[in-house]
Protein backbone atom coordinates (compact mmCIF):
# COMPACT_ATOMS: atom_id res chain seq x y z
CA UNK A 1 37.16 117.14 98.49
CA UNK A 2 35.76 113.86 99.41
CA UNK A 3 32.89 114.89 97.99
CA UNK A 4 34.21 115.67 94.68
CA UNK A 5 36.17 112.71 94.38
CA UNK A 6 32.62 110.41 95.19
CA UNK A 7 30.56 112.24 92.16
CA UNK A 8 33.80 111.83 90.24
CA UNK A 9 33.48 108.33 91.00
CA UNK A 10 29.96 107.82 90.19
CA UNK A 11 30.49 109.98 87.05
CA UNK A 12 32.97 107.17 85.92
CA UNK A 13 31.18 103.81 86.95
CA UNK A 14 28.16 105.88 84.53
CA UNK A 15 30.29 105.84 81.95
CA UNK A 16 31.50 102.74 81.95
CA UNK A 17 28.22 101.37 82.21
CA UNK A 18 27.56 103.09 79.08
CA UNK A 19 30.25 101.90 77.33
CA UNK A 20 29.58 98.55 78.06
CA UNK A 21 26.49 98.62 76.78
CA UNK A 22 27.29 100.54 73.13
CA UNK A 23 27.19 98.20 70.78
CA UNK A 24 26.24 96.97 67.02
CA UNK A 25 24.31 93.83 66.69
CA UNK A 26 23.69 92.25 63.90
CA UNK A 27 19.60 92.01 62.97
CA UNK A 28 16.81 90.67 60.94
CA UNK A 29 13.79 93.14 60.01
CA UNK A 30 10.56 91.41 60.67
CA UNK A 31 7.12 92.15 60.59
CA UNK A 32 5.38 94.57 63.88
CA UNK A 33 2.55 93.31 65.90
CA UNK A 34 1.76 89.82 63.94
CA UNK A 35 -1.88 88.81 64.86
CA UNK A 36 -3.20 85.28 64.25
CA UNK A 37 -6.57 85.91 63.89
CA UNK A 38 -10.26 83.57 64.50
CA UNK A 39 -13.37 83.90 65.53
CA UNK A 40 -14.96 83.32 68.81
CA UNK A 41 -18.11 82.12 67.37
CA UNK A 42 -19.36 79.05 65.45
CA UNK A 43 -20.81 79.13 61.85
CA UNK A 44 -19.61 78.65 57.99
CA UNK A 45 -18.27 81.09 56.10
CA UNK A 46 -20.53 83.48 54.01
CA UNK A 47 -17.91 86.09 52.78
CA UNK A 48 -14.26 86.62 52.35
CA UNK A 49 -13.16 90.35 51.52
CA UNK A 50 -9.73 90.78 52.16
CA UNK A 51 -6.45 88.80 50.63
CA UNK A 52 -2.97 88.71 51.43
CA UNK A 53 -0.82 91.37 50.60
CA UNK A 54 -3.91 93.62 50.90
CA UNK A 55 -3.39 97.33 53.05
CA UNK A 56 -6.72 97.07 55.24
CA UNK A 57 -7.57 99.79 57.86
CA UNK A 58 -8.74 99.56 61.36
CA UNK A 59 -12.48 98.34 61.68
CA UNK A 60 -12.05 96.78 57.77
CA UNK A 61 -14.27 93.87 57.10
CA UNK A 62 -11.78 90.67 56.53
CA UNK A 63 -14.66 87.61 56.67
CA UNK A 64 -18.22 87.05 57.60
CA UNK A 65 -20.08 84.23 58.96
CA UNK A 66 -23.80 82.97 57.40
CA UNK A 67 -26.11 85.58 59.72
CA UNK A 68 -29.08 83.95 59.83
CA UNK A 69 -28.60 81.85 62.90
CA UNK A 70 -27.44 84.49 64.90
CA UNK A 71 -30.23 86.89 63.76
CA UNK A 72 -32.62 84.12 64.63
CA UNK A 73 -31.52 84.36 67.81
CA UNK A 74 -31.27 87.61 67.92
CA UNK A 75 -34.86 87.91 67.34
CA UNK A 76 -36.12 85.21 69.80
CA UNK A 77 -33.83 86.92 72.43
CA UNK A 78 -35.42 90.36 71.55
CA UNK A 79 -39.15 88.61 71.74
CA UNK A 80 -38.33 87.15 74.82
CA UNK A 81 -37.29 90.29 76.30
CA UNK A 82 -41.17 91.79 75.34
CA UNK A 83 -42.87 88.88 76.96
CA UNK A 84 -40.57 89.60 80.23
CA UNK A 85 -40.91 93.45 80.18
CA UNK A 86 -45.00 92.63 80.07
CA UNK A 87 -44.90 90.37 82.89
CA UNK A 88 -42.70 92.57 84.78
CA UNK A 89 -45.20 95.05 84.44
CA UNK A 90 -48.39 93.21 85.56
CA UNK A 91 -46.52 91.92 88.53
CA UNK A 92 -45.52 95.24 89.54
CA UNK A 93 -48.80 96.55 89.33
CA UNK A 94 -50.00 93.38 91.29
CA UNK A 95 -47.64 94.57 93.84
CA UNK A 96 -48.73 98.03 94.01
CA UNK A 97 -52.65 96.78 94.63
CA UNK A 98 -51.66 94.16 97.26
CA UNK A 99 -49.65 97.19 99.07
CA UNK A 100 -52.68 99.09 98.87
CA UNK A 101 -54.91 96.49 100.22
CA UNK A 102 -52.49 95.80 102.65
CA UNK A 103 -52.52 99.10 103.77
CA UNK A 104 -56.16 99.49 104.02
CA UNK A 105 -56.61 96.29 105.82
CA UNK A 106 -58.27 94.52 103.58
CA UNK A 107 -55.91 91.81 102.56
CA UNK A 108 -53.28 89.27 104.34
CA UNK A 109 -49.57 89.25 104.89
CA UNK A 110 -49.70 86.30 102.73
CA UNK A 111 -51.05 87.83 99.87
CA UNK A 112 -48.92 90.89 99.88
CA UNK A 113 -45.77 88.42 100.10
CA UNK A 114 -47.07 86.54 97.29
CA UNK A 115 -46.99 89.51 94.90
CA UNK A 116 -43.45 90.87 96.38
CA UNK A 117 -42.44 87.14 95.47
CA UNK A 118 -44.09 87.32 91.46
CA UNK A 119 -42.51 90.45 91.28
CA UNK A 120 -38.88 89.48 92.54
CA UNK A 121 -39.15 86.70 90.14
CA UNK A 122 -40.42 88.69 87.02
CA UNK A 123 -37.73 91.12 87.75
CA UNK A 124 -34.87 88.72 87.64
CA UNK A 125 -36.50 86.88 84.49
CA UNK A 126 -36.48 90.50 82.73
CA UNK A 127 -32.89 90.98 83.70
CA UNK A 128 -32.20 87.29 82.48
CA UNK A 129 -33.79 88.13 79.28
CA UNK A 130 -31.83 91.27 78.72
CA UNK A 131 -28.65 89.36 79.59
CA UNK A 132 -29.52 86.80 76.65
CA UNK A 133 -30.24 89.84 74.24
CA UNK A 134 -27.26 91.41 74.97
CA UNK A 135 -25.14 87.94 74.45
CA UNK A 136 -26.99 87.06 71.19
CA UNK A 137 -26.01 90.85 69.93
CA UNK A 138 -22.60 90.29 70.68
CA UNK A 139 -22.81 86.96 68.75
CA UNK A 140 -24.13 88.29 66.30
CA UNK A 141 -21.40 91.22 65.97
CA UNK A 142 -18.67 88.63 65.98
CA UNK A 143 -19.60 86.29 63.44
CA UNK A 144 -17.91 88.96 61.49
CA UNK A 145 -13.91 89.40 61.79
CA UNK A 146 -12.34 93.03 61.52
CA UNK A 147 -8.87 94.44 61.18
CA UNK A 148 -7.65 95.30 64.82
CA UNK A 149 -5.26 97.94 63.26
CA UNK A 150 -4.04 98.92 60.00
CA UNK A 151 -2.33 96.47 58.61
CA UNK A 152 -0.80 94.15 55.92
CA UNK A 153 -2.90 90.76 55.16
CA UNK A 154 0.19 88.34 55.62
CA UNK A 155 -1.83 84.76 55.06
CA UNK A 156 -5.30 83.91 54.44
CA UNK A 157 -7.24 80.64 55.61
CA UNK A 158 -10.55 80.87 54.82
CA UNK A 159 -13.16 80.38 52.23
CA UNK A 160 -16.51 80.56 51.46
CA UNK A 161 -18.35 77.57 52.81
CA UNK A 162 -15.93 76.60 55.50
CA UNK A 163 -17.21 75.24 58.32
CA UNK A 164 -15.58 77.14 61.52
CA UNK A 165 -15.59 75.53 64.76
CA UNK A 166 -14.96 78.11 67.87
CA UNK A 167 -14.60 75.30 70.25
CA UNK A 168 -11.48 74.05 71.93
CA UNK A 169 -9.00 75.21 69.19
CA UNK A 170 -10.75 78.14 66.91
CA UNK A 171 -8.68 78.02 63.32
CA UNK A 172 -6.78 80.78 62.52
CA UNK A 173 -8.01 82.34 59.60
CA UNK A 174 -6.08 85.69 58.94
CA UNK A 175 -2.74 86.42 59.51
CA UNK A 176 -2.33 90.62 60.00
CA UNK A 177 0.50 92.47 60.92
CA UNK A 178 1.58 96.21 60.82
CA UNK A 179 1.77 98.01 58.27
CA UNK A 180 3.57 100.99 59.27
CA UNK A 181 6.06 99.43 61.49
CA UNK A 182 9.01 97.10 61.31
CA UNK A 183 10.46 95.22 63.87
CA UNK A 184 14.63 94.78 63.98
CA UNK A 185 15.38 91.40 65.89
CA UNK A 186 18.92 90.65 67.04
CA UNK A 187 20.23 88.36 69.77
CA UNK A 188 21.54 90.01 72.75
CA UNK A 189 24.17 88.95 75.23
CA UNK A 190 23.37 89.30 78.62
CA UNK A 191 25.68 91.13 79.25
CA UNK A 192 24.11 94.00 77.17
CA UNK A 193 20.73 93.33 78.69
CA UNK A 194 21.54 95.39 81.88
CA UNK A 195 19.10 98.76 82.18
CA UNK A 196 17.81 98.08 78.55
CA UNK A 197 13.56 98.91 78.44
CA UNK A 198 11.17 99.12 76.13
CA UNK A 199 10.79 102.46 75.12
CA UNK A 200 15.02 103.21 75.37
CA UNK A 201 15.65 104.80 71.75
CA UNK A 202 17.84 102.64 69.25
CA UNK A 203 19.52 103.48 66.18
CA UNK A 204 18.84 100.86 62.95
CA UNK A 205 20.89 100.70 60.03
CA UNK A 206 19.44 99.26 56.78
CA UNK A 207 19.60 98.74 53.34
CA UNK A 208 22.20 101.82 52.95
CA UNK A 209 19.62 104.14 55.67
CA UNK A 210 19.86 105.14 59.34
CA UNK A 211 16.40 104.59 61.07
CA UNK A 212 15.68 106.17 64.71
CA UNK A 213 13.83 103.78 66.48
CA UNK A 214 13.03 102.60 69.88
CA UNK A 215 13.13 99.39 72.11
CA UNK A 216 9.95 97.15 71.67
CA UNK A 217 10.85 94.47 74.15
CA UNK A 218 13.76 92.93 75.87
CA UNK A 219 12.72 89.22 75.53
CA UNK A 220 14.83 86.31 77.81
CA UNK A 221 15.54 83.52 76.23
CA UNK A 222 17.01 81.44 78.83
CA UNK A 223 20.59 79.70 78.23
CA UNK A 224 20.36 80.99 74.84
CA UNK A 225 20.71 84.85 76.57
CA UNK A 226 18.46 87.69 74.87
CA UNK A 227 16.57 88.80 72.06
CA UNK A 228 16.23 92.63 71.08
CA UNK A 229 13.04 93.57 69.29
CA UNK A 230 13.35 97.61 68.16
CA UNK A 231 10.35 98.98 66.66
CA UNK A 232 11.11 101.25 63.40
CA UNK A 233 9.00 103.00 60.62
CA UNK A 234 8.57 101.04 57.69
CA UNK A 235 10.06 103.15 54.50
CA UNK A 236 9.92 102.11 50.91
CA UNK A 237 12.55 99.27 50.72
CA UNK A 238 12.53 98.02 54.13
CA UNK A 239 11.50 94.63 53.85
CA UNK A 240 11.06 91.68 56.45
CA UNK A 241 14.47 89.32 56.73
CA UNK A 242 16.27 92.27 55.11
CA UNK A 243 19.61 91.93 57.03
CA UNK A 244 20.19 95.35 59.44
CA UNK A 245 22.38 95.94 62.44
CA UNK A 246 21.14 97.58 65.64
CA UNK A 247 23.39 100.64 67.33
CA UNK A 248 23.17 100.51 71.20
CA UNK A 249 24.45 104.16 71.85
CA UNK A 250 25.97 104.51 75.70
C-alpha cells in the first residue's frame, strides 16, 4: 500500500513538473548558425565571388587573396626541403662509413661521433624544412575563404584590392548563416528553465503554420532570466523577425 501511494506520489510531483513547464512564449525567428567570417592570413584581395543574398554550398569559393606571395613561399619552402633531403642523405651515408670504419678499427670514437652529430643535425633541419612546407601550404590554402556550410550570404565586406590585415583584429569580411534552418528566440522565465536541454523537442507556430522543432540552446542571461533558441526548418515564408510563439508541451 505504501508502496502504491509513493509511485502515486511521484506520478503527481511528474506531472506537475510538467505542467509548470507547458507554456507559449512569445518569439522572434532569426537566422541559424550566423558566422562572421575572416581570414587568418595577410594579403589584398584578388577575387570576390559570392554576394549577399546568394545560396552558396559547403566548400564554395566566397574570396581569394593575391597568390603569388604565398606560392613564392611555397616554392622556396619546397626548394628548401630538396637541399635538406640531400644533405640528409650524405650525412647518413657519412654515418654508415664512419660505423664501418669504426667497426673495423680503423677510425676514432671521435670521428664516428662527429658523423652521428652531422647526421642528428641534418635530420632535424629536414624535419624543420618539412615543418615550413607544410605551414607555407596551409598559407597558401587559406588565403582563400570557403563556405563552412550551406548557407545564405547575409553581408559582404570585401573588395577587390583591399588590403587585409590578419593581425590582432582580422576584419570580418562575410557574414553566412544557414540556409535551411531558422532559429525561434523567446525570453524565458526561470522558472521555465528547469530540465529544459538542447535537443528537448518544441513546437513553433508561425505565419498561420505549426513547425516541429527542437531546443538549440538554453542561454542564461543573468538578472534578465533566459533566452530560448529552438532550431526549425526554414519553409517558404518563414522569414527572420517574423513574429512566432514557442509551445513548451509538459
Amino acid at each position: 500500500m505504501k508502496r502504491q501511494i509513493g509511485v502515486a506520489c511521484l506520478s503527481l510531483a511528474a506531472s506537475l513538473a510538467g505542467m509548470a513547464r507547458a507554456a507559449d512564449l512569445n518569439a522572434v525567428l532569426d537566422w541559424a548558425q550566423r558566422a562572421e567570417l575572416a581570414l587568418s592570413v595577410s594579403g589584398v584581395v584578388a577575387k570576390v565571388e559570392a554576394q549577399p543574398g546568394q545560396t552558396v554550398r559547403q566548400g564554395d569559393l566566397l574570396l581569394s587573396l593575391n597568390p603569388t606571395l604565398f606560392k613564392a613561399r611555397v616554392a622556396e619552402t619546397h626548394a628548401d626541403m630538396a637541399r635538406m633531403t640531400e644533405e640528409e642523405a650524405d650525412a647518413r651515408k657519412d654515418l654508415e662509413r664512419a660505423n664501418e670504419l669504426y667497426a673495423r678499427t680503423v677510425s676514432s670514437t671521435t670521428e664516428l661521433d662527429a658523423a652521428r652529430l652531422r647526421h642528428a643535425g641534418a635530420r632535424a633541419g629536414l624535419a624543420a624544412a618539412q615543418a615550413r612546407l607544410e605551414q607555407t601550404r596551409q598559407q597558401l590554402a587559406e588565403s582563400e575563404l570557403r563556405a563552412p556550410y550551406d548557407g545564405i550570404v547575409l553581408d559582404r565586406r570585401a573588395e577587390p584590392g583591399m588590403a587585409v590585415s590578419a593581425q590582432c583584429q582580422p576584419p570580418v569580411l562575410f557574414t553566412l548563416a544557414r540556409a535551411d534552418r531558422l532559429l525561434a528566440r523567446a525570453a524565458l522565465p526561470a522558472d521555465l528553465a528547469a530540465g529544459l536541454v538542447p535537443g528537448m523537442p518544441a513546437r513553433v507556430q508561425a505565419n498561420g503554420r505549426v513547425l516541429e522543432g527542437g531546443i538549440a540552446a538554453v542561454r542564461h542571461l543573468g538578472e534578465a532570466g533566459f533566452l530560448l533558441e529552438v532550431n526549425l526548418p526554414r519553409e517558404k515564408g518563414l522569414r527572420p523577425g517574423l513574429a512566432a510563439t514557442i509551445r513548451l508541451q509538459p
